[in-house]
Protein backbone atom coordinates (compact mmCIF):
# COMPACT_ATOMS: atom_id res chain seq x y z
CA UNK A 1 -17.97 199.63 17.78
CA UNK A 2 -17.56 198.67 21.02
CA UNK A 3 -13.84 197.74 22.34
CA UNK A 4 -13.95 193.95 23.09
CA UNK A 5 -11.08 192.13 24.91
CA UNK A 6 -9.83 188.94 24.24
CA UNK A 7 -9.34 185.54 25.76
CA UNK A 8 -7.10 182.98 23.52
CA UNK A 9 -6.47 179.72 23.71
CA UNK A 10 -4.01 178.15 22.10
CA UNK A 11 -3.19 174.52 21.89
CA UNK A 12 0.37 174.07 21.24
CA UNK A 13 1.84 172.43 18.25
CA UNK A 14 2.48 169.03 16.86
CA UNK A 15 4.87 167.40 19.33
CA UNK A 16 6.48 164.25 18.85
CA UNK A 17 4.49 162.15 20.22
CA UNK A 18 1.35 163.80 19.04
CA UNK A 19 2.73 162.55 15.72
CA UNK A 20 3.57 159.29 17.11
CA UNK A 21 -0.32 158.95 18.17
CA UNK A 22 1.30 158.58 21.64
CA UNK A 23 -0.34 159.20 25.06
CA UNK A 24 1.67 162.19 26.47
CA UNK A 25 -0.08 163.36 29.35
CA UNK A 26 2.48 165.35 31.64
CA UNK A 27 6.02 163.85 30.01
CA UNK A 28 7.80 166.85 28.27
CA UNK A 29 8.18 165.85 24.67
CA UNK A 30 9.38 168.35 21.76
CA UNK A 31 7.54 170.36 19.06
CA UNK A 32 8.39 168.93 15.91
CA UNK A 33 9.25 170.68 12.98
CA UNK A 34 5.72 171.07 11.94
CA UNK A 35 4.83 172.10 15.29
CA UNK A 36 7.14 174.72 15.48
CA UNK A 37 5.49 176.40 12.13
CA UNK A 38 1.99 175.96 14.03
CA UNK A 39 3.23 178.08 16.50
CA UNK A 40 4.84 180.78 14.13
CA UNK A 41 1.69 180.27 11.89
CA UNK A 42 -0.41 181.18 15.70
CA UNK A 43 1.76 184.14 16.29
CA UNK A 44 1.34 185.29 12.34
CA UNK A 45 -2.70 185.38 12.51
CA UNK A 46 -2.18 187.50 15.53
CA UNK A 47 -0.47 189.94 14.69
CA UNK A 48 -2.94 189.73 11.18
CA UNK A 49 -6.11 190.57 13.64
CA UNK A 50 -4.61 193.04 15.23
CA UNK A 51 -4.26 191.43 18.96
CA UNK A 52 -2.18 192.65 21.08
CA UNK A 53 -1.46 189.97 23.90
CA UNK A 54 -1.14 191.79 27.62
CA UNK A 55 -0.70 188.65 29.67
CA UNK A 56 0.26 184.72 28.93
CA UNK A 57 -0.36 181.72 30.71
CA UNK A 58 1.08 178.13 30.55
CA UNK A 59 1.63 175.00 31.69
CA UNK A 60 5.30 173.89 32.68
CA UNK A 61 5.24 171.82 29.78
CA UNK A 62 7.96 172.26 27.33
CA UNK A 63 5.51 171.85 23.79
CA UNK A 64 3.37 174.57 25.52
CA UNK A 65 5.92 177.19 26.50
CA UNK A 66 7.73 176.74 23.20
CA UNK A 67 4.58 177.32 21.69
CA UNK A 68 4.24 180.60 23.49
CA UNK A 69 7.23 182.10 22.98
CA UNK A 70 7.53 181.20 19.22
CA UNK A 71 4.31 182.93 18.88
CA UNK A 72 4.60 185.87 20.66
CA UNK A 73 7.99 186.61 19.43
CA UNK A 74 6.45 186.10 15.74
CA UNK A 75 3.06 188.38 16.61
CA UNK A 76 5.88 191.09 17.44
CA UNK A 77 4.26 191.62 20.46
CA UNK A 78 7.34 193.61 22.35
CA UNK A 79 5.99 194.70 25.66
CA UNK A 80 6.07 190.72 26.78
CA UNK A 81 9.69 190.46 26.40
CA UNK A 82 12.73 191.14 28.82
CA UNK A 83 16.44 190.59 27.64
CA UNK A 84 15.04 188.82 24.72
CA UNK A 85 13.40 186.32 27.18
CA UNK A 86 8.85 186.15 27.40
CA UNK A 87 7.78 187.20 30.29
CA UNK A 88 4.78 184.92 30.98
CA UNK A 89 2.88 182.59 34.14
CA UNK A 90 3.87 178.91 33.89
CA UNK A 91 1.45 176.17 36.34
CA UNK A 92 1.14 173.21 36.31
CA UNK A 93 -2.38 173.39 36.59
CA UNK A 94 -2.66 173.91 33.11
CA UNK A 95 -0.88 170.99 32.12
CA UNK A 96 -2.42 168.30 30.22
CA UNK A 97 -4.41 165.54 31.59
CA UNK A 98 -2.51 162.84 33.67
CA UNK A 99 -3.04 159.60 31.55
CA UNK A 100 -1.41 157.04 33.93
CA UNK A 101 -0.66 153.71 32.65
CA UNK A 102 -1.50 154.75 28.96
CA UNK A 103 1.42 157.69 28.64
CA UNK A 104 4.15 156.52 25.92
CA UNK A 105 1.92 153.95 24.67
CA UNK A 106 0.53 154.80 21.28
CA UNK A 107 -3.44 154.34 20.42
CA UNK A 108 -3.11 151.33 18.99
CA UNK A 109 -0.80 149.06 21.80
CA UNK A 110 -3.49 150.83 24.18
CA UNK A 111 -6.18 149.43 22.70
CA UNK A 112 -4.88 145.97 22.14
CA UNK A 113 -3.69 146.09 25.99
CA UNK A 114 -6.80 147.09 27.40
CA UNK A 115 -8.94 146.44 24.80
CA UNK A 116 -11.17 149.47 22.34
CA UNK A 117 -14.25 150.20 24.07
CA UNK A 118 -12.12 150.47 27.60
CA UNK A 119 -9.60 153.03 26.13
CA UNK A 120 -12.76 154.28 24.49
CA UNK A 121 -14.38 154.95 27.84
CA UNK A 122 -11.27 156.11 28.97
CA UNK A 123 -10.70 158.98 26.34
CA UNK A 124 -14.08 159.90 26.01
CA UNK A 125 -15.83 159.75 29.21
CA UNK A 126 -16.07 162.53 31.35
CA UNK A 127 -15.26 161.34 34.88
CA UNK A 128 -13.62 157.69 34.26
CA UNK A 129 -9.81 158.18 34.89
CA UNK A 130 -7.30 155.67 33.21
CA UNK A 131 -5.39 153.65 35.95
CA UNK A 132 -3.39 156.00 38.16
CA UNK A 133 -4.21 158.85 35.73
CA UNK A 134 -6.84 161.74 35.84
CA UNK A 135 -10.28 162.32 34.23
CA UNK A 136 -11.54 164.85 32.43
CA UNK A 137 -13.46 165.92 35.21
CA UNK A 138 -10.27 165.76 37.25
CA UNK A 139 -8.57 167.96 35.11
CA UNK A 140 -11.52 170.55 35.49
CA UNK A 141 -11.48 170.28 39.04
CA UNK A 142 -7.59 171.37 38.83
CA UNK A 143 -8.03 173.93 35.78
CA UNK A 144 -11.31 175.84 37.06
CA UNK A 145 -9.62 177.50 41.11
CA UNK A 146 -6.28 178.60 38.81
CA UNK A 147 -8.75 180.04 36.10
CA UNK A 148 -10.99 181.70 38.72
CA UNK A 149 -8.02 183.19 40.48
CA UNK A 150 -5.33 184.11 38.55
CA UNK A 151 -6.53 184.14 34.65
CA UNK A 152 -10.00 185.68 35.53
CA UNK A 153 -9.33 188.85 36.79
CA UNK A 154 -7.37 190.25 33.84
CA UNK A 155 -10.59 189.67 31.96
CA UNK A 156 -12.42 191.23 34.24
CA UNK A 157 -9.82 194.12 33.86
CA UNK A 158 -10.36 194.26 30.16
CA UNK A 159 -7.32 192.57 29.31
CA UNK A 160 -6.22 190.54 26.68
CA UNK A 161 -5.18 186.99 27.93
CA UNK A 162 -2.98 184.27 25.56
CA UNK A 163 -3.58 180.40 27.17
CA UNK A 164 -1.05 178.20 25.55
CA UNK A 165 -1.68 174.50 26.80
CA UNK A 166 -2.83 171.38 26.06
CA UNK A 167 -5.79 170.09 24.71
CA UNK A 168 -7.89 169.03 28.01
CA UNK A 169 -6.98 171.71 29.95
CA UNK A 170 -7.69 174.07 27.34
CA UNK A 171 -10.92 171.84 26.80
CA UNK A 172 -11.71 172.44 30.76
CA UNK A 173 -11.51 175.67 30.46
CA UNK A 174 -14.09 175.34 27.54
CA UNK A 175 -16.70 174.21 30.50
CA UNK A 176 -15.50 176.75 32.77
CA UNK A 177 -16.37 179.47 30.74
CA UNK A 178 -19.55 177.85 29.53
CA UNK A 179 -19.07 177.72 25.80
CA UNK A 180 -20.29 173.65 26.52
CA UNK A 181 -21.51 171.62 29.00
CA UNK A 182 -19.14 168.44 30.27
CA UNK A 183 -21.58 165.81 28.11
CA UNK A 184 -21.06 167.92 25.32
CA UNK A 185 -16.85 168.15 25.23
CA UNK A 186 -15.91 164.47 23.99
CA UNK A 187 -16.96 165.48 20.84
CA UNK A 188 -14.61 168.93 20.47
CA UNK A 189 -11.18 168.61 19.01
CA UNK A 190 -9.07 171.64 19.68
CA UNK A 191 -6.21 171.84 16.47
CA UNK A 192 -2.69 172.29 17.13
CA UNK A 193 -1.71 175.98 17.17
CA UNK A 194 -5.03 177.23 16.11
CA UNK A 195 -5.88 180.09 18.26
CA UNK A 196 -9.40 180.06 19.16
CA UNK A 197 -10.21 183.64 20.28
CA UNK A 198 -13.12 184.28 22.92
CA UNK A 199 -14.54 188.03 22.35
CA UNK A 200 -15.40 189.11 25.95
CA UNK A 201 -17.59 192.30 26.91
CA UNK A 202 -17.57 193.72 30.32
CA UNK A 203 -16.73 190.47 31.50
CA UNK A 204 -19.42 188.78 29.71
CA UNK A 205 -18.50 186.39 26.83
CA UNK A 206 -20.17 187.01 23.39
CA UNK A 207 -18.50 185.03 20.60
CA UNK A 208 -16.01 182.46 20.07
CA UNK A 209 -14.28 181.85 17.04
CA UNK A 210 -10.46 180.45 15.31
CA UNK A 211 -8.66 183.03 13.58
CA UNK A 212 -7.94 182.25 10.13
């Protein structure tokens, strides 16, 4: 069989206000307790398949570099590590999409602010931003250059990449690579601390898949 490398993308885990049903958007908010097992859960399957990371990315996002370093460390991954510390990119062009007005209110004072079918529109749509916030399209339009850049290459070099971010970014980089078109990624929740592993062949991706 034919060596494959890998691209994963992890979403971090449960943060606070992901249990609060809050809009986080770029605040830095904690992993909670259950988040924190999400990430040692990630790190677990890992290491169960076999995958040995050779380069992580990140937002600057506290919930998403906590999630990376509490998985790598428990994938045993050691050539990532210096003095005990990850070695790994942080940008903020992975962080998660800019909701605006809506961050630190939860789904529900959102909707009776600004009524359903607005924050509706505003979640789901592709290219409608919230007030002073970004769209989805936005976010791809900030996600796809970095990508391109700096996480492409090590593909290309038959490397194995770990993405730990957010939901839309991770979902932009879902278009980028072509797994679905933009009309298509309303509909695709990414779980917390699931990694969803992208098999890649001479540059060329052939399957996509969560490890379980």
């Amino acid at each position: 069989m034919k060596h494959m490398n890998k691209l994963v993308l992890l979403r971090h885990g449960q943060s606070q206000w992901n249990l609060e049903n809050r809009f986080t958007g770029w605040k830095d908010v904690p992993l909670t307790e259950k988040g924190i097992n999400e990430a040692i859960n990630a790190g677990h399957l890992l290491k169960k398949h076999n995958i040995k990371i050779d380069k992580v990315f990140s937002s600057v996002l506290e919930r998403a570099n906590k999630t990376a370093e509490i998985a790598i460390k428990a994938s045993d991954i050691e050539n990532l590590h210096k003095d005990g510390k990850l070695i790994y990119e942080k940008d903020q062009k992975l962080n998660e999409r800019d909701y605006g007005d809506l961050v630190g209110l939860n789904k529900a004072e959102t909707a009776d602010k600004f009524g359903k079918e607005q924050v509706h529109i505003w979640r789901r749509s592709y290219d409608i931003p919230p007030p002073n916030g970004e769209s989805l399209k936005d976010v791809v339009d900030r996600v796809s250059p970095y990508f391109t850049e700096k996480i492409q290459p090590h593909i290309l070099n038959k490397k194995n990449v770990l993405i730990a971010a957010h939901g839309n970014s991770l979902r932009a980089i879902i278009i980028k690579v072509g797994m679905y078109k933009p009309e298509e990624i309303s509909s695709i929740e990414l779980p917390t601390g699931s990694p969803l592993c992208l098999d890649y062949d001479n540059g060329q991706l052939k399957k996509y898949y969560y490890l379980d």
